[in-house]
Protein backbone atom coordinates (compact mmCIF):
# COMPACT_ATOMS: atom_id res chain seq x y z
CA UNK A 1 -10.06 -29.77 11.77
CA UNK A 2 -13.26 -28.52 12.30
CA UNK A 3 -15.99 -27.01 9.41
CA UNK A 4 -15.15 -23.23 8.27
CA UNK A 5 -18.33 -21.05 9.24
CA UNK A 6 -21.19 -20.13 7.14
CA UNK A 7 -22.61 -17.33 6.27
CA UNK A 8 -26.04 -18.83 7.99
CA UNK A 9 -23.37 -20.28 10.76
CA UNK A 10 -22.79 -16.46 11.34
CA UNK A 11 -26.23 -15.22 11.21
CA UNK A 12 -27.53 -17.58 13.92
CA UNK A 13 -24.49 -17.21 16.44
CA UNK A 14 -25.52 -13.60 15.69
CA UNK A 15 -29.33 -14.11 16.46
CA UNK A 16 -28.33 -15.99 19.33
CA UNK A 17 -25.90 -13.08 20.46
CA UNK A 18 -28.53 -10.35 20.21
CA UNK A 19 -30.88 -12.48 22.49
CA UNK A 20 -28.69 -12.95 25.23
CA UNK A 21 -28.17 -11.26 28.17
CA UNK A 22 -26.48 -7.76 27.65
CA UNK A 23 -22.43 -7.78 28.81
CA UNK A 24 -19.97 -7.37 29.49
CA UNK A 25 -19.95 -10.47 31.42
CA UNK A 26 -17.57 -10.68 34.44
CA UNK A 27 -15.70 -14.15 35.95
CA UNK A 28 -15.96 -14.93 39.69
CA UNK A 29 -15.07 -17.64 41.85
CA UNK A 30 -16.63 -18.15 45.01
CA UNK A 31 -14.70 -20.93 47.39
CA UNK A 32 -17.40 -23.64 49.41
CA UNK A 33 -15.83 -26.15 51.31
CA UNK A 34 -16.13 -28.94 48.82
CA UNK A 35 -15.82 -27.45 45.67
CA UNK A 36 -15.18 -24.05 44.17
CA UNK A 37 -17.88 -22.43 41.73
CA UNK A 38 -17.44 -20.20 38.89
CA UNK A 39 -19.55 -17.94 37.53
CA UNK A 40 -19.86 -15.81 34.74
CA UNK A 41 -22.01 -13.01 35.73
CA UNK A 42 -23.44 -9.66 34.60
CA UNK A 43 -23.29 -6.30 36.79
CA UNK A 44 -26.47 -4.51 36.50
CA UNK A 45 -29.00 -6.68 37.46
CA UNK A 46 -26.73 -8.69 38.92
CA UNK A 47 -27.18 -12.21 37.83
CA UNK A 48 -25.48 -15.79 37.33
CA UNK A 49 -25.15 -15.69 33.57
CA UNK A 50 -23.57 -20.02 34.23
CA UNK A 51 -22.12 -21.83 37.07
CA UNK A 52 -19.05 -24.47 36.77
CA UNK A 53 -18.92 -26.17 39.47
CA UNK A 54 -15.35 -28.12 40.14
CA UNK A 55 -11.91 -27.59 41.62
CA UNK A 56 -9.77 -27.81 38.67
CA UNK A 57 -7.74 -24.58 36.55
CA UNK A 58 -9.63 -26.39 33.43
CA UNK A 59 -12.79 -25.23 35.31
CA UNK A 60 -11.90 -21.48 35.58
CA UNK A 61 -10.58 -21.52 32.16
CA UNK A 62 -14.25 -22.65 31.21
CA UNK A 63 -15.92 -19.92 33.29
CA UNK A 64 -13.65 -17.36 32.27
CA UNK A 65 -14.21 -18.23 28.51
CA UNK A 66 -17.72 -18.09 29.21
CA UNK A 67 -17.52 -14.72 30.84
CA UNK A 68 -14.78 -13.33 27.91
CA UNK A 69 -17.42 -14.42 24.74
CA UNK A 70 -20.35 -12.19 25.47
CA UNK A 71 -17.56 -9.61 24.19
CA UNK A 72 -15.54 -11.44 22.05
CA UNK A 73 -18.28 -13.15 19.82
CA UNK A 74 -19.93 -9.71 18.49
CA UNK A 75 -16.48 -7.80 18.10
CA UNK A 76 -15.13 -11.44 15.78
CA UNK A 77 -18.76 -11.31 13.95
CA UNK A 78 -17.95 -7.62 12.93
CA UNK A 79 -14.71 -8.38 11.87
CA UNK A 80 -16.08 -11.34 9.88
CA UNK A 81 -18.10 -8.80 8.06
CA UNK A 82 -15.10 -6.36 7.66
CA UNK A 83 -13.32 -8.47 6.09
CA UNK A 84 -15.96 -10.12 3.91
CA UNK A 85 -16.15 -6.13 2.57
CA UNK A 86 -12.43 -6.05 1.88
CA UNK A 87 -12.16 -9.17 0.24
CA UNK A 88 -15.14 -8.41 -2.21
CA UNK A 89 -13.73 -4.95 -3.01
CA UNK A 90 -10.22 -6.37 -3.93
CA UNK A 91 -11.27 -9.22 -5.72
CA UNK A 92 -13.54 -6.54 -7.82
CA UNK A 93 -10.36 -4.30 -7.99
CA UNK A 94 -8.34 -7.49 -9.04
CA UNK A 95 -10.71 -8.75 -11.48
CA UNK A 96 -12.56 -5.70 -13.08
CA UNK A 97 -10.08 -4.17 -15.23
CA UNK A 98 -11.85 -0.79 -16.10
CA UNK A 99 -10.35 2.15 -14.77
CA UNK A 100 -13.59 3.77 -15.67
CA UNK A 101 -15.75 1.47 -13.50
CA UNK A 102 -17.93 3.64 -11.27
CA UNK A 103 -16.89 1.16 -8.30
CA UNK A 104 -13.11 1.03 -8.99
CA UNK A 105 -13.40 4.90 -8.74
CA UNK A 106 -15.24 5.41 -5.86
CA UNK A 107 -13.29 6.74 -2.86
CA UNK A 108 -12.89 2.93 -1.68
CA UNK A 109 -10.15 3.18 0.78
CA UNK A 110 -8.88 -0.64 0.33
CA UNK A 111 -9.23 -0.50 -3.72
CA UNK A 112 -7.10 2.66 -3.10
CA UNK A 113 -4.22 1.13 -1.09
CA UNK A 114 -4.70 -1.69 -3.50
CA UNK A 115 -3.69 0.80 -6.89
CA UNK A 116 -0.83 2.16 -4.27
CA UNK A 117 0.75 -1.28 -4.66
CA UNK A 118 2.99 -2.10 -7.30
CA UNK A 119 2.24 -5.70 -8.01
CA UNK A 120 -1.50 -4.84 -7.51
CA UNK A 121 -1.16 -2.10 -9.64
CA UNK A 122 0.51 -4.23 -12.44
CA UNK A 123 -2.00 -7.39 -11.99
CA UNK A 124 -4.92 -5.14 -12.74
CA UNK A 125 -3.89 -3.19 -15.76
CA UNK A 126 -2.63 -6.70 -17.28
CA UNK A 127 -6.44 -8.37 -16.58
């Protein structure tokens, strides 16, 4: 099982992310005689983003992730921090108690669905 990430663990792959090379990144394979070669590469300027050289469908499943996390990375990241937001407002809705907290009665769409529940309703008036 491997380490949950960070908050810091986030930040960097995000640092790293905003230096790269802009995507979308595309997958190509390009057939020698010897061996096949992979690339992920980028459209405009065209250029070899990596190569991975080999004859093997482990190596285009390599390339291909390669290609597929230029987009993938920054669309999980924000959905890290989407969820991060939901799971601070509930746990305030959860835990607060005060229906006259200026928070709780904000036009928060997730502490909203969270009063429309019944067991969530019940949880929070019995804090």
């Amino acid at each position: 099982m491997t380490n949950p990430i960070t908050n810091t663990d986030l930040a960097a792959v995000e640092a790293l992310e905003q230096q790269a090379t802009a995507g979308p990144w595309t997958f190509e394979v390009e057939d020698y005689s010897i061996n096949k070669v992979r690339q992920a590469t980028v459209e405009a300027p065209h250029a070899v983003i990596a190569l991975v050289i080999g004859d093997s469908a482990e190596c285009d499943d390599t390339a291909a992730f390669i290609a597929a996390a230029r987009t993938a990375i920054p669309q999980m990241a924000t959905r890290i921090h989407q969820q991060d937001e939901e799971l601070a407002a509930l746990w305030h809705a959860l835990h607060c108690g005060r229906w006259d907290c200026k928070r709780c009665a904000a036009d928060d769409p997730i502490i909203q669905r969270c009063r429309l529940l019944p067991s969530a309703t019940n949880s929070v008036r019995n804090l």
